[in-house]
C-alpha atoms as a PDB file:
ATOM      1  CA  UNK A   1     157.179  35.578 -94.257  1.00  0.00           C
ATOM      2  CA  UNK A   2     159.646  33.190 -95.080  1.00  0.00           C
ATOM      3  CA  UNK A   3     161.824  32.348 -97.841  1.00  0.00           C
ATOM      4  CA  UNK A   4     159.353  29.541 -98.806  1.00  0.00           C
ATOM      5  CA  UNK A   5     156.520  31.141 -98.450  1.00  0.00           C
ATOM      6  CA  UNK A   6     157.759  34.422-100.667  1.00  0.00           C
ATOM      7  CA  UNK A   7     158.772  32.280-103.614  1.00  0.00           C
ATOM      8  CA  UNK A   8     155.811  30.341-103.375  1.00  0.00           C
ATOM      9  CA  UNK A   9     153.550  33.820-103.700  1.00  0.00           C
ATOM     10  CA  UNK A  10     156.136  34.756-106.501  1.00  0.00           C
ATOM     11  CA  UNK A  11     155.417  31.281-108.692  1.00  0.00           C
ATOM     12  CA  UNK A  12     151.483  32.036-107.729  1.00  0.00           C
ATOM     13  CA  UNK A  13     151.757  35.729-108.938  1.00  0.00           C
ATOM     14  CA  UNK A  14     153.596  34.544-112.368  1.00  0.00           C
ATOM     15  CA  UNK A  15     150.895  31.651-113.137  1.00  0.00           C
ATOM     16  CA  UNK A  16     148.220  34.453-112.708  1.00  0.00           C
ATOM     17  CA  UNK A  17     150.100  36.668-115.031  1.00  0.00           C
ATOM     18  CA  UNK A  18     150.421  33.872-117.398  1.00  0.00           C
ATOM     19  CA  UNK A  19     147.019  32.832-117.087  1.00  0.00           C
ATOM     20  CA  UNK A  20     145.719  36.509-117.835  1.00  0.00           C
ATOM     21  CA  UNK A  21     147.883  37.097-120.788  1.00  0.00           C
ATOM     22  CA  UNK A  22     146.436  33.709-122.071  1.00  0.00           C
ATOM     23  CA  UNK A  23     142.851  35.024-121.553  1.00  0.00           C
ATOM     24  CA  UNK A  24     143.529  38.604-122.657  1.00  0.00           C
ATOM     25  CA  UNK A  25     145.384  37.050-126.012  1.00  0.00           C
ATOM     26  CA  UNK A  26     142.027  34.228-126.799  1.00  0.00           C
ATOM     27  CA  UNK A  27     139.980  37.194-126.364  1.00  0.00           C
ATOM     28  CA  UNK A  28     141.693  39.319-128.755  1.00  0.00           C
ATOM     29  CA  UNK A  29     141.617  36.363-131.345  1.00  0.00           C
ATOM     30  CA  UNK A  30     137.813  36.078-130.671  1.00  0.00           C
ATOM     31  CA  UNK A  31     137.484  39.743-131.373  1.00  0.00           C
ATOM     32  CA  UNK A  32     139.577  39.356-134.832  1.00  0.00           C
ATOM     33  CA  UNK A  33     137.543  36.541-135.435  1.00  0.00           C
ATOM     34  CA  UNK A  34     133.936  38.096-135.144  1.00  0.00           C
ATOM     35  CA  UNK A  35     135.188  41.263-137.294  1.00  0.00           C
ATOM     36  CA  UNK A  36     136.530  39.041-139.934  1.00  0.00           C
ATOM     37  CA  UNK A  37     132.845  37.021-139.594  1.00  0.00           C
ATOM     38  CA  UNK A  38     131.208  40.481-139.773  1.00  0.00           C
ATOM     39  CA  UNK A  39     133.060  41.145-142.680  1.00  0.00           C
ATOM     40  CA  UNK A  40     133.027  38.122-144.521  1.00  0.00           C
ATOM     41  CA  UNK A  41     129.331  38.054-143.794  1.00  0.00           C
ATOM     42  CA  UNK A  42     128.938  41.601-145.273  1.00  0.00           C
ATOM     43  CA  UNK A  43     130.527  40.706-148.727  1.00  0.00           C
ATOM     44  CA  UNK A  44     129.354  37.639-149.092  1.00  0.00           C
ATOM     45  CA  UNK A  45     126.158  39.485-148.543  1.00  0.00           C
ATOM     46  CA  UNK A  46     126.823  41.784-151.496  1.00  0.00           C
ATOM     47  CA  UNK A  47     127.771  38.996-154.020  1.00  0.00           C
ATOM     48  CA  UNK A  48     124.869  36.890-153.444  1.00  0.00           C
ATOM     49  CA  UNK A  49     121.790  39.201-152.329  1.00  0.00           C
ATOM     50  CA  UNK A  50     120.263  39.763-148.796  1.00  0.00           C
ATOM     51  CA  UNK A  51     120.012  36.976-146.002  1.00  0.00           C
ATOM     52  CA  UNK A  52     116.772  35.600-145.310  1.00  0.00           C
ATOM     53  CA  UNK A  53     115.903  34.985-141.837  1.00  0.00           C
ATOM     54  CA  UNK A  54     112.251  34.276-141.193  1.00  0.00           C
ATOM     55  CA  UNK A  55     111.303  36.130-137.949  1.00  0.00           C
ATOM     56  CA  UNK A  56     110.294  33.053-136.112  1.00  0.00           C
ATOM     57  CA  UNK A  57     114.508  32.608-135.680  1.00  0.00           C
ATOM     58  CA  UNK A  58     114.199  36.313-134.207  1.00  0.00           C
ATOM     59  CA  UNK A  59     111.516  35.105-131.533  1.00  0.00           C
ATOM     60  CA  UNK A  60     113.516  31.937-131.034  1.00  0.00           C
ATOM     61  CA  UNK A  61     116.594  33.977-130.004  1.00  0.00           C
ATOM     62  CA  UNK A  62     114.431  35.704-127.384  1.00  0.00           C
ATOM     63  CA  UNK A  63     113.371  31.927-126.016  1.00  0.00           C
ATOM     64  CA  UNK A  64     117.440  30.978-126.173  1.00  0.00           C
ATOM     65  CA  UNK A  65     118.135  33.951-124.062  1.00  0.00           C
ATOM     66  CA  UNK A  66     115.580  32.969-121.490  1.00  0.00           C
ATOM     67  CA  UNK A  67     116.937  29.727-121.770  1.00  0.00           C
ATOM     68  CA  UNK A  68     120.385  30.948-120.961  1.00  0.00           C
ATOM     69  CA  UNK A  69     119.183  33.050-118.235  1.00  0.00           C
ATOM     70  CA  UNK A  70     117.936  30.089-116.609  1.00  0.00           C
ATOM     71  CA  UNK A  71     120.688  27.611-117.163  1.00  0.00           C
ATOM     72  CA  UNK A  72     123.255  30.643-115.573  1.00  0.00           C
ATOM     73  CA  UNK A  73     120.858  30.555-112.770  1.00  0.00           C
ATOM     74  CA  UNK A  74     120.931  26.448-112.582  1.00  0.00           C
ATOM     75  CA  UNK A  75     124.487  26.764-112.279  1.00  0.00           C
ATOM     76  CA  UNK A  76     124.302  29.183-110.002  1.00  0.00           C
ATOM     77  CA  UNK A  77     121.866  27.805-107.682  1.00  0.00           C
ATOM     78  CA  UNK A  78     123.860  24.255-107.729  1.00  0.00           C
ATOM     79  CA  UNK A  79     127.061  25.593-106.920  1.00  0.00           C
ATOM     80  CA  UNK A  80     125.020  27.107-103.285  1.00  0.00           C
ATOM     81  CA  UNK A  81     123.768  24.200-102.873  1.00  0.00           C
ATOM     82  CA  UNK A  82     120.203  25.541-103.232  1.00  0.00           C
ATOM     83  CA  UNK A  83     118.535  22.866-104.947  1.00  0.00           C
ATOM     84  CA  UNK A  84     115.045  23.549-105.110  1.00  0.00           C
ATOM     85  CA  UNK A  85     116.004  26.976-106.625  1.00  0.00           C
ATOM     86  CA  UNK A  86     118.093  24.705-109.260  1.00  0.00           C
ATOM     87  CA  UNK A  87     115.548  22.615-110.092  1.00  0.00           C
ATOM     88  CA  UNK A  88     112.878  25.279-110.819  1.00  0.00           C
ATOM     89  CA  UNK A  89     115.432  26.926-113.281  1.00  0.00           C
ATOM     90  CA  UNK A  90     115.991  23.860-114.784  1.00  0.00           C
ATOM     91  CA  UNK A  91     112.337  23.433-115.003  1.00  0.00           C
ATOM     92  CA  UNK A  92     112.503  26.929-117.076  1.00  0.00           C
ATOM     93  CA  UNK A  93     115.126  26.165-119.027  1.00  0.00           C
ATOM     94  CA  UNK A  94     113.738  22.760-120.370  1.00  0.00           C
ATOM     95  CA  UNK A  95     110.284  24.591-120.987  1.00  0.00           C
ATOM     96  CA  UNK A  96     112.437  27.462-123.253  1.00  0.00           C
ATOM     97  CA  UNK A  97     114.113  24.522-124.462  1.00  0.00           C
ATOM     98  CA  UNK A  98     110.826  22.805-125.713  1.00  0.00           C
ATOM     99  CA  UNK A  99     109.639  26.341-127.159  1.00  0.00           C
ATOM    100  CA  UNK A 100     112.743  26.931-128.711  1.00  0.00           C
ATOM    101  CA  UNK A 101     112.831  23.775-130.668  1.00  0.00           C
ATOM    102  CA  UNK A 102     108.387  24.100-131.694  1.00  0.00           C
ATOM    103  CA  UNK A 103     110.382  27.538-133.255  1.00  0.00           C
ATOM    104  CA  UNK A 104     113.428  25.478-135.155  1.00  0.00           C
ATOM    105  CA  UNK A 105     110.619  23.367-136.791  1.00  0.00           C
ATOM    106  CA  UNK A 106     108.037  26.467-137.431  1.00  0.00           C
ATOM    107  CA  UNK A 107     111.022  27.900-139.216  1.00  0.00           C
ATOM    108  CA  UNK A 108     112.148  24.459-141.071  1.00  0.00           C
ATOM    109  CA  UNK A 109     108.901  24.534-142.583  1.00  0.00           C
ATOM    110  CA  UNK A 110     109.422  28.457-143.499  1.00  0.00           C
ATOM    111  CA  UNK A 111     112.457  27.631-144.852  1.00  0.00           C
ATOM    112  CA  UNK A 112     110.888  24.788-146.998  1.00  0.00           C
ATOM    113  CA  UNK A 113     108.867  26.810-148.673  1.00  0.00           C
ATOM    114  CA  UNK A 114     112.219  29.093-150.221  1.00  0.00           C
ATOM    115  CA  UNK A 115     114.606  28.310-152.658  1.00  0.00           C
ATOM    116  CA  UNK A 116     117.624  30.204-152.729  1.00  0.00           C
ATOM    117  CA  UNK A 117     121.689  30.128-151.362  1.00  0.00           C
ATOM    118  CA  UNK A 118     120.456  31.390-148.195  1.00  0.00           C
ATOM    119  CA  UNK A 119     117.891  28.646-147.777  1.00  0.00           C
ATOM    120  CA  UNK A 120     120.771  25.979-148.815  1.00  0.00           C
ATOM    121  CA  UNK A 121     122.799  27.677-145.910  1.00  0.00           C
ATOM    122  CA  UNK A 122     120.281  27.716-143.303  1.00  0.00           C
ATOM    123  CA  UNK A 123     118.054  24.804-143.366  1.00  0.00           C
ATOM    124  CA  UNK A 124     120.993  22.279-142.470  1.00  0.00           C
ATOM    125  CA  UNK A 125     122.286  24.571-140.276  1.00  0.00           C
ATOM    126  CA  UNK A 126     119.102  24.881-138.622  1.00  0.00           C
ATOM    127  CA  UNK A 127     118.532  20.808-138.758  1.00  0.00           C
ATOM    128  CA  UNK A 128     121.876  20.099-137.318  1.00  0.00           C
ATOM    129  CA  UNK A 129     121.635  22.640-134.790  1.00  0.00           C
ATOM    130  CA  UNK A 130     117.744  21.081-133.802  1.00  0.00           C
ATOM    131  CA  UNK A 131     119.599  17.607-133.652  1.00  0.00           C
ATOM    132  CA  UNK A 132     122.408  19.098-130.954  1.00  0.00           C
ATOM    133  CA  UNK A 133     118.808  20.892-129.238  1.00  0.00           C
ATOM    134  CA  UNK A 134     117.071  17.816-129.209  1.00  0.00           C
ATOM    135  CA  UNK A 135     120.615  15.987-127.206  1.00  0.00           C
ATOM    136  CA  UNK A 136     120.858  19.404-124.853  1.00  0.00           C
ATOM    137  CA  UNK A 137     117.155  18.675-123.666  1.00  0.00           C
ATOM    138  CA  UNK A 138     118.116  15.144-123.186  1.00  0.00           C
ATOM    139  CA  UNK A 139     120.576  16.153-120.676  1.00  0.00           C
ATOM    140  CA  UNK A 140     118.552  18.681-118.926  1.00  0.00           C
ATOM    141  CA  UNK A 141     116.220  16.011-118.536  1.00  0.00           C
ATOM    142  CA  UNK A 142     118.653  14.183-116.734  1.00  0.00           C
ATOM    143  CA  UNK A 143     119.509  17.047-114.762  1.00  0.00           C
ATOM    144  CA  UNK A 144     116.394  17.353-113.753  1.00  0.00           C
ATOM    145  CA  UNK A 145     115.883  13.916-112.562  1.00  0.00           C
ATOM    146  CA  UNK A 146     119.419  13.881-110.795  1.00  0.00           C
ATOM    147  CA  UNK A 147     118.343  17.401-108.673  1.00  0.00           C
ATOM    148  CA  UNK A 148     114.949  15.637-107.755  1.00  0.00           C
ATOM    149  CA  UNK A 149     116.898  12.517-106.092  1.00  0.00           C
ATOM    150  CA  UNK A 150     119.162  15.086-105.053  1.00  0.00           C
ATOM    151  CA  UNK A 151     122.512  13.469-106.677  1.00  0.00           C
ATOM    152  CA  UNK A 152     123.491  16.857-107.887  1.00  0.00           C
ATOM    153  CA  UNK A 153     125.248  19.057-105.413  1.00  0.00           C
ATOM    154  CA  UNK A 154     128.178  21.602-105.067  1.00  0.00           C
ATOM    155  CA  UNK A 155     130.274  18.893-104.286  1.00  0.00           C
ATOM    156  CA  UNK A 156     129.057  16.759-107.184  1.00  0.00           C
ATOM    157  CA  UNK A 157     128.243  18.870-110.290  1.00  0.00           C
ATOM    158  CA  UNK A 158     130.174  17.849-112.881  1.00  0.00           C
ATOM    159  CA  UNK A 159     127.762  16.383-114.928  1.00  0.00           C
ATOM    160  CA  UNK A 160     125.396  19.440-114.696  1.00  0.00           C
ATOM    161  CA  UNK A 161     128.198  21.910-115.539  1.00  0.00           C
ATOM    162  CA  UNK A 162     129.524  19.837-118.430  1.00  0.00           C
ATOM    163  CA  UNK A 163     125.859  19.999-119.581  1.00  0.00           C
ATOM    164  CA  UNK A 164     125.087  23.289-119.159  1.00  0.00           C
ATOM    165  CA  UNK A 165     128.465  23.830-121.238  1.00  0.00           C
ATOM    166  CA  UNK A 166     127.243  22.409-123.689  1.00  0.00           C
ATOM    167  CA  UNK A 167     124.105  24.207-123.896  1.00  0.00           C
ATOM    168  CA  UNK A 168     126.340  27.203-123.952  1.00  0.00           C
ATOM    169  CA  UNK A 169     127.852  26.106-126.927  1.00  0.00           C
ATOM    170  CA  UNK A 170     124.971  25.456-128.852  1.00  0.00           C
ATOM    171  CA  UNK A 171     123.536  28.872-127.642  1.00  0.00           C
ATOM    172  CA  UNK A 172     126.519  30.645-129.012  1.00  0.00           C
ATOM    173  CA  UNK A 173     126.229  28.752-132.170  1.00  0.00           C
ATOM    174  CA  UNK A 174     122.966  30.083-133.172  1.00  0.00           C
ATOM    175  CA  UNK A 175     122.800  33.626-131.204  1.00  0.00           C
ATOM    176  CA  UNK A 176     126.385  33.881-133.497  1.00  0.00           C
ATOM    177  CA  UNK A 177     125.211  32.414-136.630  1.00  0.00           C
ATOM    178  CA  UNK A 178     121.858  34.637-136.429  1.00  0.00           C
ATOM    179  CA  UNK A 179     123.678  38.268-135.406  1.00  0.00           C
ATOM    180  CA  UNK A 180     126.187  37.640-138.254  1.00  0.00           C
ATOM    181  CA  UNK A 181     123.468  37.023-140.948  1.00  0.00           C
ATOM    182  CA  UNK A 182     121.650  39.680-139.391  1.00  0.00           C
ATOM    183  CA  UNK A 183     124.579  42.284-139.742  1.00  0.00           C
ATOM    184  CA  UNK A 184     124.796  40.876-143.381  1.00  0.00           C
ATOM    185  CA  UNK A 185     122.209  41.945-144.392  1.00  0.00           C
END
């Protein structure tokens, strides 16, 4: 090797190390951060009385979690370049998608019928969350058309994975909105 090329694997070996301390030190934040949320959730809890969920949010977490099984596997599949494979997850995942949001509106109506801080906490929630839903299937629609004229490929995924980010996001937002009121219970 020469002197190049061993300074050049030294600067690569740093940016890792700088890279994992970054990663190690947002984990441990998110870690603090859900025990505070567990905690917070917990007292609150206490001072107010005990979280209503109806259980048409529990089924609806079971249809997310399909959802996100399938999405993993869209991104999967597009990143092989195994389109067909793609598009049948995607297929899933819009289906789940459909089911999930039948669920958010079930449970609107549940929530309708109750009066109480918990209600006041989770019907916008719920509404705002169903108005992100409604955007996420929007853009799996368009995935869906862009994998049948096969303009999404490896090479060209950027749109896909910025929506399937996105569905991530909203995923985490309810799956971590429903565990926490769960645990406060």
């Amino acid at each position: 090797m020469s002197e190049k090329e061993i300074i050049l694997a030294r600067v690569q070996e740093k940016q890792k190390l700088r890279k994992a301390r970054r990663d190690i030190s947002r984990m441990l934040l998110f870690a603090i951060g859900l025990g505070f949320l567990t905690l917070f959730t917990k007292w609150l809890s206490k001072q107010i009385g005990a979280f209503y969920i109806p259980v048409i949010f529990q089924w609806n977490s079971i249809t997310l979690i399909l959802s996100l099984i399938s999405v993993w596997n869209v991104q999967k599949f597009i990143k092989k370049d195994e389109l067909q494979k793609a598009y049948r997850f995607t297929v899933i995942a819009l289906l789940a998608g459909i089911l999930f949001l039948a669920f958010q509106i079930i449970g609107l109506i549940k929530l309708s019928e109750q009066s109480d801080f918990w209600h006041n906490l989770l019907f916008p929630f719920t509404f705002i969350h169903s108005a992100h839903l409604i955007v996420g299937l929007f853009l799996f629609t368009r995935i869906l058309a862009k994998l049948g004229n096969f303009s999404i490929h490896s090479r060209n995924d950027q749109y896909a994975i910025s929506s399937i980010y996105f569905w991530y996001l909203i995923a985490a937002a309810w799956l971590g909105f429903i565990i926490c009121g769960s645990w406060g219970s």
